[in-house]
PDB file of N, CA and C in Angstrom:
ATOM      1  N   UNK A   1     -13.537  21.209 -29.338  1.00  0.00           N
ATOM      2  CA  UNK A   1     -14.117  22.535 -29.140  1.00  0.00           C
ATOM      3  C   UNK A   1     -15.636  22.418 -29.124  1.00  0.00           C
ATOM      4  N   UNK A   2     -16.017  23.094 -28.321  1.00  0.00           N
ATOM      5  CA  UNK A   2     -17.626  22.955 -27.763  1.00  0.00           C
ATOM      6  C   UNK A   2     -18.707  24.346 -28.123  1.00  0.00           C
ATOM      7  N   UNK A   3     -19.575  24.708 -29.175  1.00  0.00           N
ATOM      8  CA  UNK A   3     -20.305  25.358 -29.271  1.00  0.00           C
ATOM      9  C   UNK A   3     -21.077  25.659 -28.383  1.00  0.00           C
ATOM     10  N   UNK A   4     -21.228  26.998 -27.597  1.00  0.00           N
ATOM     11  CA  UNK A   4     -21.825  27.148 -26.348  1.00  0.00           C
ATOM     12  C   UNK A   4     -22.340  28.134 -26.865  1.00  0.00           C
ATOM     13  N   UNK A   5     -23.657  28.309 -25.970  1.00  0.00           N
ATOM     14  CA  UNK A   5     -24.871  29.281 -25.602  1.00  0.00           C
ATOM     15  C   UNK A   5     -24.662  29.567 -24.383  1.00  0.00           C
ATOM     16  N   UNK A   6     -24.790  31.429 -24.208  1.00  0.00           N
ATOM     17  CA  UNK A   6     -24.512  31.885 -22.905  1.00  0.00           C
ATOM     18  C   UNK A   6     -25.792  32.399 -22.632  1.00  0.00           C
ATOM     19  N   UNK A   7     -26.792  32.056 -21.295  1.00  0.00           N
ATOM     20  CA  UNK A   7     -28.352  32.631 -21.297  1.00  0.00           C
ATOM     21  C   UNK A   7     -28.136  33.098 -19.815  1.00  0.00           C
ATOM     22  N   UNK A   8     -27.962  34.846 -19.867  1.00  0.00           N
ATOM     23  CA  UNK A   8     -28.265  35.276 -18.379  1.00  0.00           C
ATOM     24  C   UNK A   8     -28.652  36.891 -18.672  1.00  0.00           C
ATOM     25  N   UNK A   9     -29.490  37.561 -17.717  1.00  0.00           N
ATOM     26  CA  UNK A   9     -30.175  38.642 -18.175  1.00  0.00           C
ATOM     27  C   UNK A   9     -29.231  39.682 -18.154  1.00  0.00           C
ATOM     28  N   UNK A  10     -28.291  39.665 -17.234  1.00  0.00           N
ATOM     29  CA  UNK A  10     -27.449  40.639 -17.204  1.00  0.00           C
ATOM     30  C   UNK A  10     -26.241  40.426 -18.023  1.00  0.00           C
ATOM     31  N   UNK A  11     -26.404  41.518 -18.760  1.00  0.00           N
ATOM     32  CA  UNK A  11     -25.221  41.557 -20.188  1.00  0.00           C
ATOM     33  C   UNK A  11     -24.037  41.419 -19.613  1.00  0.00           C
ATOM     34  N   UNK A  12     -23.622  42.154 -18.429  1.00  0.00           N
ATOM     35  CA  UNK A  12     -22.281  41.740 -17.821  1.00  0.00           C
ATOM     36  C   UNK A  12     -21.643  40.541 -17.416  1.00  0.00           C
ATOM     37  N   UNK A  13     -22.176  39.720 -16.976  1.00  0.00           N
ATOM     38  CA  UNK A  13     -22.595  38.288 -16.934  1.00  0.00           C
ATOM     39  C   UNK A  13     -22.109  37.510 -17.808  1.00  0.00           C
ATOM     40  N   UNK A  14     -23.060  37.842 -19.326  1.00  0.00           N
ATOM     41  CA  UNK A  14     -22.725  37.059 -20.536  1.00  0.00           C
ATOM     42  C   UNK A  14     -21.281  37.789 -21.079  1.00  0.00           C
ATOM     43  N   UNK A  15     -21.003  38.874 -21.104  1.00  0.00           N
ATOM     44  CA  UNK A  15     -19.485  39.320 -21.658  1.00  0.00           C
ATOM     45  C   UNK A  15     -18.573  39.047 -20.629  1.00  0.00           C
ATOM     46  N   UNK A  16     -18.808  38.630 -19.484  1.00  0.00           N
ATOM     47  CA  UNK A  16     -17.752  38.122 -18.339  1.00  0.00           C
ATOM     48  C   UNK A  16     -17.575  36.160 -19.034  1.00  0.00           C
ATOM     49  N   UNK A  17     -18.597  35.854 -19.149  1.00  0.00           N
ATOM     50  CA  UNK A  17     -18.233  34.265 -19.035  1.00  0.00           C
ATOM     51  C   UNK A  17     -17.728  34.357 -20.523  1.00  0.00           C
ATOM     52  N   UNK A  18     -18.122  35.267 -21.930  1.00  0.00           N
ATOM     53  CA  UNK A  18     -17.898  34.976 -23.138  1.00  0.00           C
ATOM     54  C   UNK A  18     -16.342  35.453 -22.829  1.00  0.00           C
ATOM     55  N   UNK A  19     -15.981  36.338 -22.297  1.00  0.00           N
ATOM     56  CA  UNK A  19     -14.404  37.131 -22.749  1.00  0.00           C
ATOM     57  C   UNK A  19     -13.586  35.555 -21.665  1.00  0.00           C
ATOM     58  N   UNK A  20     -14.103  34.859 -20.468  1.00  0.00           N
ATOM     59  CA  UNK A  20     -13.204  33.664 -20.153  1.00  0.00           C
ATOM     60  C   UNK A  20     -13.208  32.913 -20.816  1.00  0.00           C
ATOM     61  N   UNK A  21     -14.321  32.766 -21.702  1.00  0.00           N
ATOM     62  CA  UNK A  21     -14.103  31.303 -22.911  1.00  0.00           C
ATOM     63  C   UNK A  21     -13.757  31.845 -24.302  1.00  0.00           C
ATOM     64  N   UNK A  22     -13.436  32.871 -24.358  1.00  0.00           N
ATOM     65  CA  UNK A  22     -12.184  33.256 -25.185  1.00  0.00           C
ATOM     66  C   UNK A  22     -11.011  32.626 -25.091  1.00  0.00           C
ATOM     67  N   UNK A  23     -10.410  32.349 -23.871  1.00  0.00           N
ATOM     68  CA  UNK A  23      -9.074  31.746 -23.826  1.00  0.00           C
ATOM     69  C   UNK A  23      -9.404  30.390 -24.024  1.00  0.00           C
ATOM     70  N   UNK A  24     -10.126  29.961 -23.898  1.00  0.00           N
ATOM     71  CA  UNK A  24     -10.496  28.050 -24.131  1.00  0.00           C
ATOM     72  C   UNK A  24     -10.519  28.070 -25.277  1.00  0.00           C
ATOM     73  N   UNK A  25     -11.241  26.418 -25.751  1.00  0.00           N
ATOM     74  CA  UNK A  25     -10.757  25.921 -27.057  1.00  0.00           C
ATOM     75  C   UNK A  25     -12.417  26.740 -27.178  1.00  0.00           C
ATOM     76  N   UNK A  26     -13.195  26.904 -26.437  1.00  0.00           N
ATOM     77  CA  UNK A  26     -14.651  26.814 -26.425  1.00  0.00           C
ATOM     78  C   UNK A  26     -14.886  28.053 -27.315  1.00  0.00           C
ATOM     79  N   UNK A  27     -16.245  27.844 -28.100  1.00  0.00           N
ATOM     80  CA  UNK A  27     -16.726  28.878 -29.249  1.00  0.00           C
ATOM     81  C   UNK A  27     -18.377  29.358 -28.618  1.00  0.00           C
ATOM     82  N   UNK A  28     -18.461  30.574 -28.712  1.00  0.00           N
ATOM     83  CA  UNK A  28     -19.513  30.993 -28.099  1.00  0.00           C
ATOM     84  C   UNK A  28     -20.910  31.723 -29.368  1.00  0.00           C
ATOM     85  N   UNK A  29     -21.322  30.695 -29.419  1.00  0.00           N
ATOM     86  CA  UNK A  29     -22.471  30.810 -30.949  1.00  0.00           C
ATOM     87  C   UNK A  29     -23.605  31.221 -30.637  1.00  0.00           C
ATOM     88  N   UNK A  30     -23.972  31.708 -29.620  1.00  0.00           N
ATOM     89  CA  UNK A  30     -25.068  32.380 -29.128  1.00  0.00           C
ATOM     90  C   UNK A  30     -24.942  32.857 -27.822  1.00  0.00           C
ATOM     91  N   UNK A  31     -25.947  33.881 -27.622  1.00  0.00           N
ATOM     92  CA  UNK A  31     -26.389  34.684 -26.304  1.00  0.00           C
ATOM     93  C   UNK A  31     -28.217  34.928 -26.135  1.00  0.00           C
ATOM     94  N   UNK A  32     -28.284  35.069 -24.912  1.00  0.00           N
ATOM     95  CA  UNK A  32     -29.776  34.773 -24.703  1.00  0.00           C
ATOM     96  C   UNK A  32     -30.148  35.504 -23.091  1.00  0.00           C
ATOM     97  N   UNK A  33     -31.140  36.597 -23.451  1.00  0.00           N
ATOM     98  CA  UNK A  33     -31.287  37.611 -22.067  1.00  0.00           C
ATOM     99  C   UNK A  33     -32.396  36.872 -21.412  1.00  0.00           C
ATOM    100  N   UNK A  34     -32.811  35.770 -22.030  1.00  0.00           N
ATOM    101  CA  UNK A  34     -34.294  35.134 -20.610  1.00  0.00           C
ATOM    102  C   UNK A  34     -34.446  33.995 -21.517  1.00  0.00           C
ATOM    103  N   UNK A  35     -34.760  33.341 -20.604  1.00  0.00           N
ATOM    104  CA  UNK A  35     -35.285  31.577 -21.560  1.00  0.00           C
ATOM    105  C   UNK A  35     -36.076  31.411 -22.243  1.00  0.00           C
ATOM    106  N   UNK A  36     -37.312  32.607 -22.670  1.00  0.00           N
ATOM    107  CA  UNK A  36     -37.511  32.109 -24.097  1.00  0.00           C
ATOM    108  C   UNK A  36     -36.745  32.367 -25.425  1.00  0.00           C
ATOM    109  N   UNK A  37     -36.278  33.404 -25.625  1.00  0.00           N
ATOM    110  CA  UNK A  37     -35.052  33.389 -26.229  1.00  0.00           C
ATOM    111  C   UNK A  37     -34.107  32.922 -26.702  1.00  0.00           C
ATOM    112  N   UNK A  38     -33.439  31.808 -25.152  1.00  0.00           N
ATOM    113  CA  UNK A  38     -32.751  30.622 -25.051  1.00  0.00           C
ATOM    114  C   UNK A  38     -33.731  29.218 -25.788  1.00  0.00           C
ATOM    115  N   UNK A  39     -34.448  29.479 -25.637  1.00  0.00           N
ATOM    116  CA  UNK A  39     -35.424  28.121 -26.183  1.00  0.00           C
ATOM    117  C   UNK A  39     -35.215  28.499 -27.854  1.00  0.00           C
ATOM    118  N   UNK A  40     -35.598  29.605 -28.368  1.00  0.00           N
ATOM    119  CA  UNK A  40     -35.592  29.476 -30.213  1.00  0.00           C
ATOM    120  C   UNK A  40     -34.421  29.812 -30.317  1.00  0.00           C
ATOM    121  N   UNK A  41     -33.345  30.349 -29.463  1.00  0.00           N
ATOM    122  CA  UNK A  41     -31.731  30.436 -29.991  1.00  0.00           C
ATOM    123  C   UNK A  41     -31.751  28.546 -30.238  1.00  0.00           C
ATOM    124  N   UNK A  42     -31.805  28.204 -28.814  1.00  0.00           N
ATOM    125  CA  UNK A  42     -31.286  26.140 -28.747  1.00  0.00           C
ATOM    126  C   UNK A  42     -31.658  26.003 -30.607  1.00  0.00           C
ATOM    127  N   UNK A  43     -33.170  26.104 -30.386  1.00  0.00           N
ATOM    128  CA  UNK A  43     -33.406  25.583 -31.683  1.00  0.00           C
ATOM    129  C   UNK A  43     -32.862  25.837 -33.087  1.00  0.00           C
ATOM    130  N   UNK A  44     -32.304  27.080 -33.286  1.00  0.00           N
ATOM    131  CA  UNK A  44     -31.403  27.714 -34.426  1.00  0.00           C
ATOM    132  C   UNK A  44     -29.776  27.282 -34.319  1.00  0.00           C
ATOM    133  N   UNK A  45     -29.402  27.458 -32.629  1.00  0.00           N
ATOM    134  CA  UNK A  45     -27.544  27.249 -33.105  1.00  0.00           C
ATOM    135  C   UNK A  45     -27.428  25.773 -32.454  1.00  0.00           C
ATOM    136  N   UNK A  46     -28.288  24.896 -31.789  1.00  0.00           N
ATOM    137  CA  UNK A  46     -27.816  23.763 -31.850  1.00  0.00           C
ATOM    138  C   UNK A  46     -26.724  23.613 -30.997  1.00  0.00           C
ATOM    139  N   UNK A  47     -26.079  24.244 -29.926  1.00  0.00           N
ATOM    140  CA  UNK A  47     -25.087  24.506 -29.435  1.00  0.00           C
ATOM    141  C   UNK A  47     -25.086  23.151 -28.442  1.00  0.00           C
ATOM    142  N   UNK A  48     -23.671  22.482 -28.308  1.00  0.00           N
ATOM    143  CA  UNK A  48     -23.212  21.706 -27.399  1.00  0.00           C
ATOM    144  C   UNK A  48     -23.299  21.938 -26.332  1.00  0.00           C
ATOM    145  N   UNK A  49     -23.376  23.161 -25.444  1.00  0.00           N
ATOM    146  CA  UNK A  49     -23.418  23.257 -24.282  1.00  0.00           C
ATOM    147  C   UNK A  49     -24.333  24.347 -24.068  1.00  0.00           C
ATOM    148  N   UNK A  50     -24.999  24.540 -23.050  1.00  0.00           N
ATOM    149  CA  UNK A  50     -26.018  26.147 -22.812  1.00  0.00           C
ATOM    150  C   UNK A  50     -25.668  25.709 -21.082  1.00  0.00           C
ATOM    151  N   UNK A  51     -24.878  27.469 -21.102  1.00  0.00           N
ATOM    152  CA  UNK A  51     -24.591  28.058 -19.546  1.00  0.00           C
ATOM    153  C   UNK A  51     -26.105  28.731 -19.396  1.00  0.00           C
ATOM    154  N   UNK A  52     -27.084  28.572 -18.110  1.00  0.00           N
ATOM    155  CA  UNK A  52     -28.357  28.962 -18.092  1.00  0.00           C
ATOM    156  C   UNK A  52     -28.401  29.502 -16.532  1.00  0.00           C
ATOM    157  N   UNK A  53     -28.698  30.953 -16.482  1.00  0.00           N
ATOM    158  CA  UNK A  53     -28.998  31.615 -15.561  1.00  0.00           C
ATOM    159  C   UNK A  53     -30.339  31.189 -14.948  1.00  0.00           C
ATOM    160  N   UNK A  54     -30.622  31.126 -13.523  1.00  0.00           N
ATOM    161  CA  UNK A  54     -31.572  30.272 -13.024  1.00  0.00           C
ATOM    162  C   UNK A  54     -32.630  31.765 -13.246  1.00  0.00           C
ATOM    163  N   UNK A  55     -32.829  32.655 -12.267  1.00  0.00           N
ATOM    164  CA  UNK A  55     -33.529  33.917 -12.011  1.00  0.00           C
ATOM    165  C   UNK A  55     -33.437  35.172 -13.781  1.00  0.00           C
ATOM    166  N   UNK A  56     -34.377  35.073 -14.055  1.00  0.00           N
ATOM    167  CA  UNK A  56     -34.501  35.963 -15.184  1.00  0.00           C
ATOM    168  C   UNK A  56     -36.077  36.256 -15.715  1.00  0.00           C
ATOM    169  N   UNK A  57     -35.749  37.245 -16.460  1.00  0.00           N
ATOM    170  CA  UNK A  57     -37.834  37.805 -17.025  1.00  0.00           C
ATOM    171  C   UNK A  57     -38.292  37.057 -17.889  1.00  0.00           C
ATOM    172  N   UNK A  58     -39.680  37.172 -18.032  1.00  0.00           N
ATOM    173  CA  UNK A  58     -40.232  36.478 -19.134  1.00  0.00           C
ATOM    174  C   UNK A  58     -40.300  35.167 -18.935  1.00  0.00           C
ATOM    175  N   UNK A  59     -39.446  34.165 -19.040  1.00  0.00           N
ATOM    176  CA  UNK A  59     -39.401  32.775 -18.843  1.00  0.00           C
ATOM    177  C   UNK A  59     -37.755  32.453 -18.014  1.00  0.00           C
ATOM    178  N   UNK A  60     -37.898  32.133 -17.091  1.00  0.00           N
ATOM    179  CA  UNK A  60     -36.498  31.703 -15.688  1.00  0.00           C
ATOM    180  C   UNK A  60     -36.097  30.406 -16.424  1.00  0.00           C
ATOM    181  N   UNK A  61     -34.722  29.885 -16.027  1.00  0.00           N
ATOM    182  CA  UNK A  61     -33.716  29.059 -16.407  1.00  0.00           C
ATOM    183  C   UNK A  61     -34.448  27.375 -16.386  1.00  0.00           C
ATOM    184  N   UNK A  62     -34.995  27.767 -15.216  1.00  0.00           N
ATOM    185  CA  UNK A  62     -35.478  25.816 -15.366  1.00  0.00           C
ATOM    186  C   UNK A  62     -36.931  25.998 -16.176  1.00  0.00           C
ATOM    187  N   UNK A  63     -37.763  26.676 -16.295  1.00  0.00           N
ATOM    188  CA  UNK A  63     -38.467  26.832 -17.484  1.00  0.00           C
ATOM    189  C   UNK A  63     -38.199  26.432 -18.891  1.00  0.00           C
ATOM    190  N   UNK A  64     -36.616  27.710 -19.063  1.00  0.00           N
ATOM    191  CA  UNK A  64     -36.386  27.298 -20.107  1.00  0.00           C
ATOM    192  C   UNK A  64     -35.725  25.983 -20.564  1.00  0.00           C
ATOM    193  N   UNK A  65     -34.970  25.339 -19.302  1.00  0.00           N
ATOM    194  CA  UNK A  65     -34.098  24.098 -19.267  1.00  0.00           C
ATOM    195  C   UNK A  65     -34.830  23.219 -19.892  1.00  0.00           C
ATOM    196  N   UNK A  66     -36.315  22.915 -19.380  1.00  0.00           N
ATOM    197  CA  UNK A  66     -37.641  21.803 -19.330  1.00  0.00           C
ATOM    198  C   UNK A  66     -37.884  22.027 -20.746  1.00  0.00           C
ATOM    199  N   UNK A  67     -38.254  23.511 -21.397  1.00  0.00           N
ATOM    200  CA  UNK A  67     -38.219  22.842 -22.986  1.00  0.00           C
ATOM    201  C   UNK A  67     -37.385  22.394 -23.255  1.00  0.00           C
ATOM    202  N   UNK A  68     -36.389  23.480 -23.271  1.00  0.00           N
ATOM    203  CA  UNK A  68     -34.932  22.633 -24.103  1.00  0.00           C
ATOM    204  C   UNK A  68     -34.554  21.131 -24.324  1.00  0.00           C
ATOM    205  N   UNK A  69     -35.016  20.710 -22.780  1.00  0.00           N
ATOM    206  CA  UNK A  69     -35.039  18.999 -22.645  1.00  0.00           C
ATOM    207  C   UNK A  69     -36.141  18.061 -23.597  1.00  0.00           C
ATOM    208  N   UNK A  70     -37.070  19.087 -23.562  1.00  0.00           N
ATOM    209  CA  UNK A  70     -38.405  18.553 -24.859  1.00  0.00           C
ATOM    210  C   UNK A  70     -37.695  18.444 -26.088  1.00  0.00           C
ATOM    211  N   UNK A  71     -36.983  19.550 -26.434  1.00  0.00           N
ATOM    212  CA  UNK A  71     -36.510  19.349 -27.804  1.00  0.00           C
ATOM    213  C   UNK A  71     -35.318  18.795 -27.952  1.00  0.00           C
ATOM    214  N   UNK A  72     -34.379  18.106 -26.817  1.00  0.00           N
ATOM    215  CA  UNK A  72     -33.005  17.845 -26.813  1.00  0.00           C
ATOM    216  C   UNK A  72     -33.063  16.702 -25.962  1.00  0.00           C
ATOM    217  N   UNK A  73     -33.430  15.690 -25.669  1.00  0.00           N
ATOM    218  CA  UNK A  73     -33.015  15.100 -23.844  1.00  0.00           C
ATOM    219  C   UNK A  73     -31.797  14.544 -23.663  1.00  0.00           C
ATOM    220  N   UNK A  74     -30.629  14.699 -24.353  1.00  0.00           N
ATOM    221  CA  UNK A  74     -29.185  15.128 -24.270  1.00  0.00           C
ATOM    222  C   UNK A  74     -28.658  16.108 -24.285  1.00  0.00           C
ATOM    223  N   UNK A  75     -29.183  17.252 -23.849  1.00  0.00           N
ATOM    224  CA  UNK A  75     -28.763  18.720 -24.194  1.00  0.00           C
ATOM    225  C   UNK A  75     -28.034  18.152 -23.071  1.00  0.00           C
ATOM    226  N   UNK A  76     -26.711  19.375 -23.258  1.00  0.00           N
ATOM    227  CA  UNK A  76     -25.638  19.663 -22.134  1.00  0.00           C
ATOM    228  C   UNK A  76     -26.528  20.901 -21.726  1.00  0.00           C
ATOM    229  N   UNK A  77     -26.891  21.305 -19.973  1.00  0.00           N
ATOM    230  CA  UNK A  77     -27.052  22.320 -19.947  1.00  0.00           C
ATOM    231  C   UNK A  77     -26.506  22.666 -18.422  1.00  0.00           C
ATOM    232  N   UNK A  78     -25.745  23.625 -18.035  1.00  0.00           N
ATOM    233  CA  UNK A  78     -25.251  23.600 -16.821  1.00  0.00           C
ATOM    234  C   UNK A  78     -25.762  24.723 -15.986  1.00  0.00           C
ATOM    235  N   UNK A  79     -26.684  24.928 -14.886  1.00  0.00           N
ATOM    236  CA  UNK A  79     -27.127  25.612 -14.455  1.00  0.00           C
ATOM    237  C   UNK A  79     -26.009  26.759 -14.408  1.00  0.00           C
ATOM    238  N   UNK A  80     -26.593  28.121 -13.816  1.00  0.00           N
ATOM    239  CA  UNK A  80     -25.552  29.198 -12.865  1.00  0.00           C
ATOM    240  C   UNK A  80     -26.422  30.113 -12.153  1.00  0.00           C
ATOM    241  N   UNK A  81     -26.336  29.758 -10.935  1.00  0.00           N
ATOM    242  CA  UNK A  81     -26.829  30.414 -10.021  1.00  0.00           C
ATOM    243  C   UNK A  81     -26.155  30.984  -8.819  1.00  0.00           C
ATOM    244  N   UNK A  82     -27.103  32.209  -8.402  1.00  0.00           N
ATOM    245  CA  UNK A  82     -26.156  32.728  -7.598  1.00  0.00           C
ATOM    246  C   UNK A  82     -26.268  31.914  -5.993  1.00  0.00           C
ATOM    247  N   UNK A  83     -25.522  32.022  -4.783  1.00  0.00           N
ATOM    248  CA  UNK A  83     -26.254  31.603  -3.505  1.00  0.00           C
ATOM    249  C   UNK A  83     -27.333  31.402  -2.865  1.00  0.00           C
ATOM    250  N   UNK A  84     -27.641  30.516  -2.271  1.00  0.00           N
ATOM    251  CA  UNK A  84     -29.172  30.414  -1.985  1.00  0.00           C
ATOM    252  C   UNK A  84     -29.832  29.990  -2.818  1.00  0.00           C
ATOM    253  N   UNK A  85     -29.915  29.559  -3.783  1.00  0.00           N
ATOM    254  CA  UNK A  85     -30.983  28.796  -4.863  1.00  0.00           C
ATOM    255  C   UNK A  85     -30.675  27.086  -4.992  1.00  0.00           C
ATOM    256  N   UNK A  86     -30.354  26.964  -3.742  1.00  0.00           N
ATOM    257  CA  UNK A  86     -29.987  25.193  -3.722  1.00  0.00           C
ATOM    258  C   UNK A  86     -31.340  24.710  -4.104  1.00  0.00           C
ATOM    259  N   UNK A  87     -32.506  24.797  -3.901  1.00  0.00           N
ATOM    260  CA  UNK A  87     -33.714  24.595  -4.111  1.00  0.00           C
ATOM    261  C   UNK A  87     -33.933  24.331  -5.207  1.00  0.00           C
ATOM    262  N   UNK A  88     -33.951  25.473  -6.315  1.00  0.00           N
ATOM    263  CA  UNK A  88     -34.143  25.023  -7.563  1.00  0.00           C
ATOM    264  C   UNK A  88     -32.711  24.596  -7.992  1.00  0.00           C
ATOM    265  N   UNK A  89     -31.542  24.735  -7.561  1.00  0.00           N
ATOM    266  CA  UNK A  89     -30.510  23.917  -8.580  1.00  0.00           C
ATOM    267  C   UNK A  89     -30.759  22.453  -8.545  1.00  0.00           C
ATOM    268  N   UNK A  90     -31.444  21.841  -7.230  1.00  0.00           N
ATOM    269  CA  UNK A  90     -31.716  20.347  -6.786  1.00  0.00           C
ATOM    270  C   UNK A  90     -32.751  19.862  -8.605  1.00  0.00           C
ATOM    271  N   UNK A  91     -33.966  21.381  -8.323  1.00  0.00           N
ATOM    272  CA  UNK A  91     -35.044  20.792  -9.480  1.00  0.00           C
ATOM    273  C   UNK A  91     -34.442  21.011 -10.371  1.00  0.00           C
ATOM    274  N   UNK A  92     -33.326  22.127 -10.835  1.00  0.00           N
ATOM    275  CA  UNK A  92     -32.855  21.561 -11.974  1.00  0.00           C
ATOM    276  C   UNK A  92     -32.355  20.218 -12.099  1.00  0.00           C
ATOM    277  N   UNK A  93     -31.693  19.901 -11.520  1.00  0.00           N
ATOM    278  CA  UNK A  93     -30.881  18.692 -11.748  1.00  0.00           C
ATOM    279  C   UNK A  93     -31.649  17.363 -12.071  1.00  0.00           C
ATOM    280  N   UNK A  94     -32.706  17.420 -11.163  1.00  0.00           N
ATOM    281  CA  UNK A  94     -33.820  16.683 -11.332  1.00  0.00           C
ATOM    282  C   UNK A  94     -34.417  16.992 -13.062  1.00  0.00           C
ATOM    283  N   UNK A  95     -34.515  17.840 -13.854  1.00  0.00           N
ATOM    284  CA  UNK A  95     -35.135  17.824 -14.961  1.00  0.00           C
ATOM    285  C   UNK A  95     -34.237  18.131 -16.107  1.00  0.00           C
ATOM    286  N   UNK A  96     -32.937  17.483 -15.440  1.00  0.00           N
ATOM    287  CA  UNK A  96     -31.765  17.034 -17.100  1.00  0.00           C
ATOM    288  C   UNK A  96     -30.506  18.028 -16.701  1.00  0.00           C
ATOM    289  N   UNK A  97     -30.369  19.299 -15.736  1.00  0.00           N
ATOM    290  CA  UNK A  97     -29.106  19.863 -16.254  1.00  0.00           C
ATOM    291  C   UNK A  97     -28.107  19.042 -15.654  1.00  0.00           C
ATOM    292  N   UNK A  98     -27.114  19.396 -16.191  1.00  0.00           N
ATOM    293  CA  UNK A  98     -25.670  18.063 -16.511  1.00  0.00           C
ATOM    294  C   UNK A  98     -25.023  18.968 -15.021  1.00  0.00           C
ATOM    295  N   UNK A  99     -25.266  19.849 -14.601  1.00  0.00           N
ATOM    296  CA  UNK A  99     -24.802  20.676 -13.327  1.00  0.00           C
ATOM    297  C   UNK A  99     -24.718  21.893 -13.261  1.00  0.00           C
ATOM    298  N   UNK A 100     -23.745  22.456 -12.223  1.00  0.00           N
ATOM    299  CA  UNK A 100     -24.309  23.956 -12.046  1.00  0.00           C
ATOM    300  C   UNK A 100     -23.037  23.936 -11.514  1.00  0.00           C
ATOM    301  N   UNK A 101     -22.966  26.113 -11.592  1.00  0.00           N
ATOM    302  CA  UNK A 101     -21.889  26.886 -10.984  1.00  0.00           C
ATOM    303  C   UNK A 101     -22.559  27.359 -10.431  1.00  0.00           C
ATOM    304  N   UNK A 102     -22.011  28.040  -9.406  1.00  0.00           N
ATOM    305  CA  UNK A 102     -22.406  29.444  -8.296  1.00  0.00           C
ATOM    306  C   UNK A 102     -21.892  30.492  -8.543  1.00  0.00           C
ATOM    307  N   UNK A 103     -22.436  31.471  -8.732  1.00  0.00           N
ATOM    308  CA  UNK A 103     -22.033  32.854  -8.552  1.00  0.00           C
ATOM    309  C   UNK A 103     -21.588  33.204  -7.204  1.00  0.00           C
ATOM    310  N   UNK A 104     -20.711  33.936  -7.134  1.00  0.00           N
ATOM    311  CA  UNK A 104     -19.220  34.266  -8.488  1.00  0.00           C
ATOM    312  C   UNK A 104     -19.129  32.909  -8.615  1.00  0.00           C
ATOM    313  N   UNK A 105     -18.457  32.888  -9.663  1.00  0.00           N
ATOM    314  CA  UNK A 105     -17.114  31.887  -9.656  1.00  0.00           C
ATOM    315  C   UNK A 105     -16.076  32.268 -10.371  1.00  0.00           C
ATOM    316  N   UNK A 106     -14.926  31.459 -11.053  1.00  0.00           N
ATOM    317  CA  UNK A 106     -13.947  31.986 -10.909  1.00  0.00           C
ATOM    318  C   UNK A 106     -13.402  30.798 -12.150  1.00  0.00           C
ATOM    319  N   UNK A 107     -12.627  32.012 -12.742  1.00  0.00           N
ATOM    320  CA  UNK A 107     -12.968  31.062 -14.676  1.00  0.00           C
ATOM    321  C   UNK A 107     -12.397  30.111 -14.462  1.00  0.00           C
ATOM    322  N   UNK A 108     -11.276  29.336 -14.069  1.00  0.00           N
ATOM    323  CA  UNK A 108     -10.908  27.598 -14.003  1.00  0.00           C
ATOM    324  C   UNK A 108     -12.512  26.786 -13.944  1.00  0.00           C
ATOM    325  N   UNK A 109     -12.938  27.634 -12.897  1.00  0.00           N
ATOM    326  CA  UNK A 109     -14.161  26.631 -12.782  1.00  0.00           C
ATOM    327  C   UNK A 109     -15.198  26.249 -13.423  1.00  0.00           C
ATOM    328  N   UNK A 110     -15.481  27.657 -14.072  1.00  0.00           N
ATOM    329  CA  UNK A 110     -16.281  27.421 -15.427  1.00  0.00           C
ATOM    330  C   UNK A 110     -15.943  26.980 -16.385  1.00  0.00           C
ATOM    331  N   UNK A 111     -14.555  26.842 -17.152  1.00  0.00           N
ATOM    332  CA  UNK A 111     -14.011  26.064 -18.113  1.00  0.00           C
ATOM    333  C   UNK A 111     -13.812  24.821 -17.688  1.00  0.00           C
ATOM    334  N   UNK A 112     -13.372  24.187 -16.847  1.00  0.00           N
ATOM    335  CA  UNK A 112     -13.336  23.263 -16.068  1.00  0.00           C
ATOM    336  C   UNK A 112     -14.516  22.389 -16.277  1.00  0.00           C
ATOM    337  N   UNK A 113     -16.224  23.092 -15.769  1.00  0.00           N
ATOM    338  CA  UNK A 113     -17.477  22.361 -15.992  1.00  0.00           C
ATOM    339  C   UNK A 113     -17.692  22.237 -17.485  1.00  0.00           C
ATOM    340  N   UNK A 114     -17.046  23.263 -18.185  1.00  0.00           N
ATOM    341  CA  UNK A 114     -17.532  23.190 -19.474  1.00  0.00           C
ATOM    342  C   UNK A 114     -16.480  21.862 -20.144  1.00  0.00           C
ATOM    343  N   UNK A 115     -15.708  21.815 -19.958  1.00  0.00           N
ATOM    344  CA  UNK A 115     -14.392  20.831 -20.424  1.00  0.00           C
ATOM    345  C   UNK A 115     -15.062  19.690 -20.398  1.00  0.00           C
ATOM    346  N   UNK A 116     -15.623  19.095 -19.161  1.00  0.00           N
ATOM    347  CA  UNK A 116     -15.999  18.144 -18.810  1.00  0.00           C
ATOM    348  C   UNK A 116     -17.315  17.377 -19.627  1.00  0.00           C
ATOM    349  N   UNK A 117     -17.589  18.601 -19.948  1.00  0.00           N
ATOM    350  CA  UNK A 117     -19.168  18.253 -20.845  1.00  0.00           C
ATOM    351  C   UNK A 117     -18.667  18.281 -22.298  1.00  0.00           C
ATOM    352  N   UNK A 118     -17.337  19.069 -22.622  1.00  0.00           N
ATOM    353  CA  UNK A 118     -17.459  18.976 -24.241  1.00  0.00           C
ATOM    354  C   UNK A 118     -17.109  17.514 -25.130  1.00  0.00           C
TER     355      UNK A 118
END
């Protein structure tokens, strides 16, 4: 079972991916509406995995990814972005995340990426 952090601005979002990893073995120990947030949550719950919304306020996903990697450079972190952001999912990938979903997707697939990482 994999302690996960869910970081996306839209609350619907985070209660859509938290209520699919309800049925997994997966435990959901934090939530996070923009990446700085996600940066002092990482640092408090320590979580095995962080699902990270690319587009958000204040500080965006590969922002927050790049600390996280400062303070972790084994963090699991798996992008989620919607269409069209091949661009930055490339720079994420380039600066540590373990991979990415696309919006929509469709819960096998997200438990599936998450499985793989726990």
């Amino acid at each position: 079972m994999a302690k996960i952090m869910i970081v996306d601005d839209a609350a619907f979002m985070r209660l859509t991916i938290k209520n699919m990893l309800k049925k997994s073995s997966h435990e959901v120990v934090a939530e996070a509406e923009n990446g700085r947030v996600a940066v002092e949550h990482y640092k408090v719950y320590l979580p095995d995995i962080v699902t990270m919304d690319i587009t958000m306020p204040e500080m965006d996903g590969l922002a927050a990814l790049k600390e996280i990697m400062k303070i972790n450079p084994k963090a699991n972190v798996i992008m989620v972005s919607a269409m069209g952001q091949e661009a930055m999912v490339r720079e994420a990938i380039m600066s540590g995340a373990k991979g990415f979903i696309v919006k929509p997707f469709k819960e096998e697939g997200i438990i599936s990426a998450l499985d793989k990482l726990a």
